[in-house]
N, C-alpha and C. Protein backbone atom coordinates (compact mmCIF):
# COMPACT_ATOMS: atom_id res chain seq x y z
N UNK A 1 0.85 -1.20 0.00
CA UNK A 1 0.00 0.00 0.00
C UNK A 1 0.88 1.25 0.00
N UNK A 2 0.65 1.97 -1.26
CA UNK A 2 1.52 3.62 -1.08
C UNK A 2 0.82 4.36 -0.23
N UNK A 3 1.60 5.09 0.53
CA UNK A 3 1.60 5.99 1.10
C UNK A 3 2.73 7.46 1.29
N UNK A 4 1.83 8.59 0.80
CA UNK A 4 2.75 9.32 1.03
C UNK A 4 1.89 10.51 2.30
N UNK A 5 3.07 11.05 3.28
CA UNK A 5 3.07 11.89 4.77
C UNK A 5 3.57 12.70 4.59
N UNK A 6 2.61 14.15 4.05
CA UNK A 6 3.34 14.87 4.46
C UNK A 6 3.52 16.01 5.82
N UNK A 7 4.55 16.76 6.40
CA UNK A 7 4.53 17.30 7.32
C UNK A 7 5.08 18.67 7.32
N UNK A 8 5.01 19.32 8.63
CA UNK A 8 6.40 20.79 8.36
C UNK A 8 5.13 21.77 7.93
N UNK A 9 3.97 21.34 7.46
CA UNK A 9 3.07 22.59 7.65
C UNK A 9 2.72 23.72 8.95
N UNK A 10 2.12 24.70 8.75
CA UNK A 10 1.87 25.27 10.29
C UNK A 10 1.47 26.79 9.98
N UNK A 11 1.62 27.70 10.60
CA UNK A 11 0.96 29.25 10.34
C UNK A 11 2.54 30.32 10.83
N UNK A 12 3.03 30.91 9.37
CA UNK A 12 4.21 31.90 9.24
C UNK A 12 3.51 33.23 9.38
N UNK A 13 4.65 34.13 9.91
CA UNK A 13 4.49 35.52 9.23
C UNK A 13 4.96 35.53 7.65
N UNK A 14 4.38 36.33 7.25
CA UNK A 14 4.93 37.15 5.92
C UNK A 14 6.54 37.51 6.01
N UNK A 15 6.91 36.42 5.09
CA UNK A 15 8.57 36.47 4.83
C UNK A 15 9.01 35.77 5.75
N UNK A 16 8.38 35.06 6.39
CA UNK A 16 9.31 34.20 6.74
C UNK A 16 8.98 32.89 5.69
N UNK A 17 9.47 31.99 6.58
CA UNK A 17 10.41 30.11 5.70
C UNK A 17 9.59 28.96 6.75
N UNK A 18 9.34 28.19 5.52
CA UNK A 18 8.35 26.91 6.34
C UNK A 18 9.59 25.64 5.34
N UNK A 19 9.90 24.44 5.76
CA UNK A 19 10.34 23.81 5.10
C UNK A 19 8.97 21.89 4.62
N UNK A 20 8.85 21.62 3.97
CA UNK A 20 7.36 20.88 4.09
C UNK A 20 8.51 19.58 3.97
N UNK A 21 8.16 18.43 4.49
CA UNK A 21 8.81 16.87 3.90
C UNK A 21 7.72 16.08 3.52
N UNK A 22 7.69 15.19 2.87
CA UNK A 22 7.05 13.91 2.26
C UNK A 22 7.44 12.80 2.13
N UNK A 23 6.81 11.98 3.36
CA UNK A 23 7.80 10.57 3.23
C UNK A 23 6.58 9.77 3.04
N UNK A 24 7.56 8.88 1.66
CA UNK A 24 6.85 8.19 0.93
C UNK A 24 7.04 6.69 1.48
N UNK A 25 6.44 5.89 1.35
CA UNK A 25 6.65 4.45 1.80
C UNK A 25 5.29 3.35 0.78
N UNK A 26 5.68 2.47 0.58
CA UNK A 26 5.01 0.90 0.00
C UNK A 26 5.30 1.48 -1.73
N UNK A 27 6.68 1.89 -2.15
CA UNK A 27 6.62 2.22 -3.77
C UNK A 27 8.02 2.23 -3.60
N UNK A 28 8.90 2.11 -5.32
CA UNK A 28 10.71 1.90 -5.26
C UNK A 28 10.52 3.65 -5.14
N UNK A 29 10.84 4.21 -4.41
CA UNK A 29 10.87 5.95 -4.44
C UNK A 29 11.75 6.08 -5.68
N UNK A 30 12.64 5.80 -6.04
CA UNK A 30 13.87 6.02 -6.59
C UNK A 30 13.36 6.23 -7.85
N UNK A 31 12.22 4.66 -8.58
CA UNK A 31 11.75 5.08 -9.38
C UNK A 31 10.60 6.16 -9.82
N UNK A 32 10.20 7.33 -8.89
CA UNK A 32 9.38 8.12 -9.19
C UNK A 32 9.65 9.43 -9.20
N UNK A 33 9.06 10.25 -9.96
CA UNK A 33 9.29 11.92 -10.09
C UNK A 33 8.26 11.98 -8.99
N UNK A 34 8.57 13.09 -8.29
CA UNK A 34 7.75 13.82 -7.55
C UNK A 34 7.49 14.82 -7.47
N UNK A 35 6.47 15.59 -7.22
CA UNK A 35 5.62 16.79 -6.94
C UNK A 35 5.24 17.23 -5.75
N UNK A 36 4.96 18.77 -6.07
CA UNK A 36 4.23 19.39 -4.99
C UNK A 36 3.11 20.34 -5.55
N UNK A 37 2.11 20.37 -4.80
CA UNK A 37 1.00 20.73 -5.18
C UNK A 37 0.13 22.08 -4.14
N UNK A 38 -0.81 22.51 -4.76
CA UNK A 38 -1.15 23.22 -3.64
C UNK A 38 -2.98 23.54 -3.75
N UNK A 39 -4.15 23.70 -3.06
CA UNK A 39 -4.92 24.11 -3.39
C UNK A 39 -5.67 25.05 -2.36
N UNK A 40 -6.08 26.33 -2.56
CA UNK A 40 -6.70 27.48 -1.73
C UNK A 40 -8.04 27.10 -1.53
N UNK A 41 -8.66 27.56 -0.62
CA UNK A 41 -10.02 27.59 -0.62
C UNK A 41 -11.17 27.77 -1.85
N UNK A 42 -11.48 27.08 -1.92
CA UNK A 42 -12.44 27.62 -4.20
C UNK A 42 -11.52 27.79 -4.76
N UNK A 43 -10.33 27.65 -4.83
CA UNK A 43 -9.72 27.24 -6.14
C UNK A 43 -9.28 25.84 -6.26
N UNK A 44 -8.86 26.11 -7.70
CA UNK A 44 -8.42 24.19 -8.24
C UNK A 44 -7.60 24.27 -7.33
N UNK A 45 -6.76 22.56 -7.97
CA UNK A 45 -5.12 22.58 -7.24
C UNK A 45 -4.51 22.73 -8.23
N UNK A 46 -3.41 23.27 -8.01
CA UNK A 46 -2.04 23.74 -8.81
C UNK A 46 -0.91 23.31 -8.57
N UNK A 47 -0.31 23.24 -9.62
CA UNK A 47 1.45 22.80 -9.69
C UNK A 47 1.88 23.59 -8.75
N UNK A 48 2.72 23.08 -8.51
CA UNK A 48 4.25 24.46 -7.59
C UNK A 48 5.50 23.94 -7.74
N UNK A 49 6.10 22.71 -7.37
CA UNK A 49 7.13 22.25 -8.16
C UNK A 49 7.61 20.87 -8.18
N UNK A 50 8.27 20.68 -9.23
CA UNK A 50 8.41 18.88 -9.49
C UNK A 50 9.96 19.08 -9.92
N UNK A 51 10.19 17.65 -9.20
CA UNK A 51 11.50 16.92 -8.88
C UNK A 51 11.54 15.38 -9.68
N UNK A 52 12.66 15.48 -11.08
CA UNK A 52 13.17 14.33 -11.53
C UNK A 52 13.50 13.17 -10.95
N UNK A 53 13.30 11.86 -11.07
CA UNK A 53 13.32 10.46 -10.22
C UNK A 53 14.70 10.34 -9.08
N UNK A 54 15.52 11.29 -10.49
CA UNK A 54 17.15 11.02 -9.66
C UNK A 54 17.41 12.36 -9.06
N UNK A 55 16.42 13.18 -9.02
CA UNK A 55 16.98 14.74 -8.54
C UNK A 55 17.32 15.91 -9.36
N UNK A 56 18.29 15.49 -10.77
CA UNK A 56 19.15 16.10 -11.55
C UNK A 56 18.21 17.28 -12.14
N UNK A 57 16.60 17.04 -11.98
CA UNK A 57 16.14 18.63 -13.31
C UNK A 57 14.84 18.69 -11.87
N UNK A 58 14.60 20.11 -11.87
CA UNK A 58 13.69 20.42 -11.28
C UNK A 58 13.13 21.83 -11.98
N UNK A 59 11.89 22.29 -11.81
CA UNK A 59 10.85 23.16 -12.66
C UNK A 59 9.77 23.41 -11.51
N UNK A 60 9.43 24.68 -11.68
CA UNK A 60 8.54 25.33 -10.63
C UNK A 60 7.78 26.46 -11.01
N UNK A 61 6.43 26.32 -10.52
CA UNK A 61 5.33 27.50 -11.36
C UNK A 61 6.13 28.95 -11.27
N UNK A 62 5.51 29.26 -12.36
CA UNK A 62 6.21 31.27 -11.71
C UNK A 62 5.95 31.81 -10.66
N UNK A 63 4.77 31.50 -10.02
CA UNK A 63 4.88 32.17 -8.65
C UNK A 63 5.33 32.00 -7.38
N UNK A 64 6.23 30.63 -7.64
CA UNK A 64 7.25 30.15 -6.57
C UNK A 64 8.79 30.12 -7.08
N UNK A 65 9.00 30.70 -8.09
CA UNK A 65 10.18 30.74 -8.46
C UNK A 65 11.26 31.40 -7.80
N UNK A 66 12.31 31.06 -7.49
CA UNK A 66 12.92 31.61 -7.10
C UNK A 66 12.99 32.16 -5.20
N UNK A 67 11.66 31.55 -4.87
CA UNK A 67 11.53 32.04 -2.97
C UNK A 67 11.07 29.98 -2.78
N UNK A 68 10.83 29.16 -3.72
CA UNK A 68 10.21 27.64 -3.22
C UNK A 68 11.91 26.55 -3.42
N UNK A 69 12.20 26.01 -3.23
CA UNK A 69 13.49 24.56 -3.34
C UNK A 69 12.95 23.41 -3.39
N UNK A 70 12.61 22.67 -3.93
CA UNK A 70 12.02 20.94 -4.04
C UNK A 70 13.63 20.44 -4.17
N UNK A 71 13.28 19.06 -3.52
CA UNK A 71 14.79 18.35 -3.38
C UNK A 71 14.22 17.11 -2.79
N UNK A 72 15.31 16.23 -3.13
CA UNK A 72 14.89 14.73 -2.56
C UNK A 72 15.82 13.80 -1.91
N UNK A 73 15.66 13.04 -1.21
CA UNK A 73 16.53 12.46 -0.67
C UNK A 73 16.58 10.98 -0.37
N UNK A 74 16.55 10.02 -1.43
CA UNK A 74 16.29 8.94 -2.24
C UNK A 74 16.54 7.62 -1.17
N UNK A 75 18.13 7.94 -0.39
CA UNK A 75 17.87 7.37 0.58
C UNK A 75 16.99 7.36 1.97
N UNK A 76 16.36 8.17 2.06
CA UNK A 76 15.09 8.32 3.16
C UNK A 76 13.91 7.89 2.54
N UNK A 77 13.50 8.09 1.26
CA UNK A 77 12.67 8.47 0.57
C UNK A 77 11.70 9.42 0.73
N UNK A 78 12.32 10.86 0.83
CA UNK A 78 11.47 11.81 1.37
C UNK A 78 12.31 12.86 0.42
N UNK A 79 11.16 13.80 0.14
CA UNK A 79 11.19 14.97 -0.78
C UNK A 79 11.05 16.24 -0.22
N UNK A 80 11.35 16.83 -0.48
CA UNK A 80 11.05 18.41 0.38
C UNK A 80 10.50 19.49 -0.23
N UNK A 81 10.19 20.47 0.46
CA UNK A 81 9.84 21.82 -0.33
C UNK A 81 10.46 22.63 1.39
N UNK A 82 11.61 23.61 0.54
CA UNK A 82 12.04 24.99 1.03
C UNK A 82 11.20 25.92 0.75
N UNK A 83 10.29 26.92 1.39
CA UNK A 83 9.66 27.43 1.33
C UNK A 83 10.36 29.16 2.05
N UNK A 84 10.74 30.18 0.96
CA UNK A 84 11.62 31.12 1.55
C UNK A 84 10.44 32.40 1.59
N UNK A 85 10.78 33.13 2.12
CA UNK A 85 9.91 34.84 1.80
C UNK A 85 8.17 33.98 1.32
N UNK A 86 7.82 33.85 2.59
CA UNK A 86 6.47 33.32 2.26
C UNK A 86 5.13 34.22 1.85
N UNK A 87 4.23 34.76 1.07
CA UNK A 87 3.61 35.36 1.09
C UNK A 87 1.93 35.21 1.40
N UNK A 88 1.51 35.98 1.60
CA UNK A 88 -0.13 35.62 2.11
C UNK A 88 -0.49 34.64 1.41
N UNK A 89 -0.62 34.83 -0.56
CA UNK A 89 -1.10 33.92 -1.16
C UNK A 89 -0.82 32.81 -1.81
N UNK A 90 0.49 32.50 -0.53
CA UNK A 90 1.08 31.15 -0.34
C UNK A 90 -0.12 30.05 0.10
N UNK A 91 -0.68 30.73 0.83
CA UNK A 91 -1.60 30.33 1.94
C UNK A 91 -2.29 29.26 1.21
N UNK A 92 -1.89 27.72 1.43
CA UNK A 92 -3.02 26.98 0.69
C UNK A 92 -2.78 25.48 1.29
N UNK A 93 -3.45 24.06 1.18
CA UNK A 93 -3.41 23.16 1.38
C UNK A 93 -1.88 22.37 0.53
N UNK A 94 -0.73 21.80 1.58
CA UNK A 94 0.54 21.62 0.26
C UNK A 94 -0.19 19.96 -0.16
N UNK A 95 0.09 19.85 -0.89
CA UNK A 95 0.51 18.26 -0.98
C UNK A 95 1.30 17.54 -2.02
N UNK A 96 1.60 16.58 -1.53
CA UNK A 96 3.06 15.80 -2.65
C UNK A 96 2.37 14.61 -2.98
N UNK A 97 2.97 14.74 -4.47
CA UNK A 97 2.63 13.30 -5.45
C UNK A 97 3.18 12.53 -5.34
N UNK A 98 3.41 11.53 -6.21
CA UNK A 98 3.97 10.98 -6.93
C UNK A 98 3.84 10.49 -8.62
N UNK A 99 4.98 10.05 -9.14
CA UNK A 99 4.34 10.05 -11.14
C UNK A 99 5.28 9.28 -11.27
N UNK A 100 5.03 8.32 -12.13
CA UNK A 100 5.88 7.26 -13.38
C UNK A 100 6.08 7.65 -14.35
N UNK A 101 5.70 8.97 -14.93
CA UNK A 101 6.34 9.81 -15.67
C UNK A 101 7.69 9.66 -16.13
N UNK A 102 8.76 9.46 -16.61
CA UNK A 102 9.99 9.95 -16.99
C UNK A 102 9.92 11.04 -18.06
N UNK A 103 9.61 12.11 -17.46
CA UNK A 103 10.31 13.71 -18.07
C UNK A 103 10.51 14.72 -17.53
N UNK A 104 11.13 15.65 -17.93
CA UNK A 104 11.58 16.73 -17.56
C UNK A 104 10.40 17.92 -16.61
N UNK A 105 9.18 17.70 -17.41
CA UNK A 105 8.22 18.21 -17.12
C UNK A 105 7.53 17.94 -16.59
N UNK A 106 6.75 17.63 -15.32
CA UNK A 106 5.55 17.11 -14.85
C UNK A 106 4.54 17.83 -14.28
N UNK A 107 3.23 18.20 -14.69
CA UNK A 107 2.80 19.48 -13.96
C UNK A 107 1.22 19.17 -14.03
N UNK A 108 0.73 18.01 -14.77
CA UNK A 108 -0.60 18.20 -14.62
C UNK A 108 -1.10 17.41 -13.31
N UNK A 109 -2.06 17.68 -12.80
CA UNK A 109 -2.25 16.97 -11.77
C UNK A 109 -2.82 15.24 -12.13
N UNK A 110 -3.03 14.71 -13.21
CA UNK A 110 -3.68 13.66 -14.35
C UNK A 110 -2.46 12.88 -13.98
N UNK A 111 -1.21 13.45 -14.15
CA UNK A 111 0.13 12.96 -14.74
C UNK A 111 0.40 12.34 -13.28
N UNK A 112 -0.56 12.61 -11.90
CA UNK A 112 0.61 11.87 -11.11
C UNK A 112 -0.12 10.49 -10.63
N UNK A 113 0.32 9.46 -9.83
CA UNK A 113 -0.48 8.28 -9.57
C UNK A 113 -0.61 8.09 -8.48
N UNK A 114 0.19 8.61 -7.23
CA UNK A 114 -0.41 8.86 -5.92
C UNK A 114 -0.31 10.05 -4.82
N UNK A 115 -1.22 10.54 -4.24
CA UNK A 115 -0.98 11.83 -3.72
C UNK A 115 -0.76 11.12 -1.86
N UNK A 116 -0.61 12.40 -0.81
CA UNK A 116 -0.79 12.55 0.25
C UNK A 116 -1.92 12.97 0.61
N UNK A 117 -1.90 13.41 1.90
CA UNK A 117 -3.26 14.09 2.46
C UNK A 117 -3.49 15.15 2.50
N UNK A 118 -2.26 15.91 2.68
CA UNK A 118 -2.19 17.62 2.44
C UNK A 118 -1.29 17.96 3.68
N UNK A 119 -0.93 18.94 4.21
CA UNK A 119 -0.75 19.58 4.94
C UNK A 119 -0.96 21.22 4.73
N UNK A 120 -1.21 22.23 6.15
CA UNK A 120 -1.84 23.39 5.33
C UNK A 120 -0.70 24.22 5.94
N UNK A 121 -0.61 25.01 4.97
CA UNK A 121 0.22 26.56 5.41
C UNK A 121 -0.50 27.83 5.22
N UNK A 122 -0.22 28.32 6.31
CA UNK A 122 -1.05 29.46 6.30
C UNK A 122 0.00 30.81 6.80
N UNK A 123 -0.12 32.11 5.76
CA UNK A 123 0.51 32.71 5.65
C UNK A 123 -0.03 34.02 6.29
N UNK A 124 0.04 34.60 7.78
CA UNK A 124 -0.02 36.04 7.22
C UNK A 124 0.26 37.02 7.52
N UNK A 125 -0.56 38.14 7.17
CA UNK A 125 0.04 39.10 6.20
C UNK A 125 0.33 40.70 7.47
């Protein structure tokens, strides 16, 4: 049975740093790309950023560019999200995938084959 946990959610000020983990267990981690996801109150869920099977390529929506870090750590089997300069409309439910995907790109939510439960961050302002 897969399971993925994630944790490290909780309630920031504005600009500060939350770091999220996802430990995955009953799947070869090694073989999967992983994701992170997010969804607000009435809105869909959305990409935020995805991590290649082995680590080597990672890609992240524009509005976490550059303040979000996804990273993985193959021997734990747990994935992360650095979360830097947090902003209000950070504020949303996180959660991490998983995908059998092999590409560079992974972003639809279709594309992955097992999620977590969420954890929430709440940002404010």
């Amino acid at each position: 049975q897969v399971q993925l946990v994630e944790s490290g959610g909780g309630l920031v000020q504005a600009g500060g740093s939350l770091r999220l983990s996802c430990a995955a267990s009953g799947l070869t981690f090694r073989n999967y790309a992983m994701g992170w996801f997010r969804q607000a109150p009435g809105k869909e869920r959305e990409f935020v950023a995805h991590i290649t099977w082995g680590g080597g390529n990672t890609n992240y929506a524009d509005s976490v560019k550059g303040r979000f870090t996804i990273s993985r750590d193959n021997a734990k089997n747990t994935v992360y999200l650095q979360m830097n300069n947090l902003k209000f409309e950070d504020t949303a439910v996180y959660y991490c995938a998983a995908s059998k995907i092999r590409a560079y790109i992974v972003r639809g939510t279709t594309e992955y084959d097992y999620w977590g439960q969420g954890t929430q961050v709440t940002v404010s302002s």
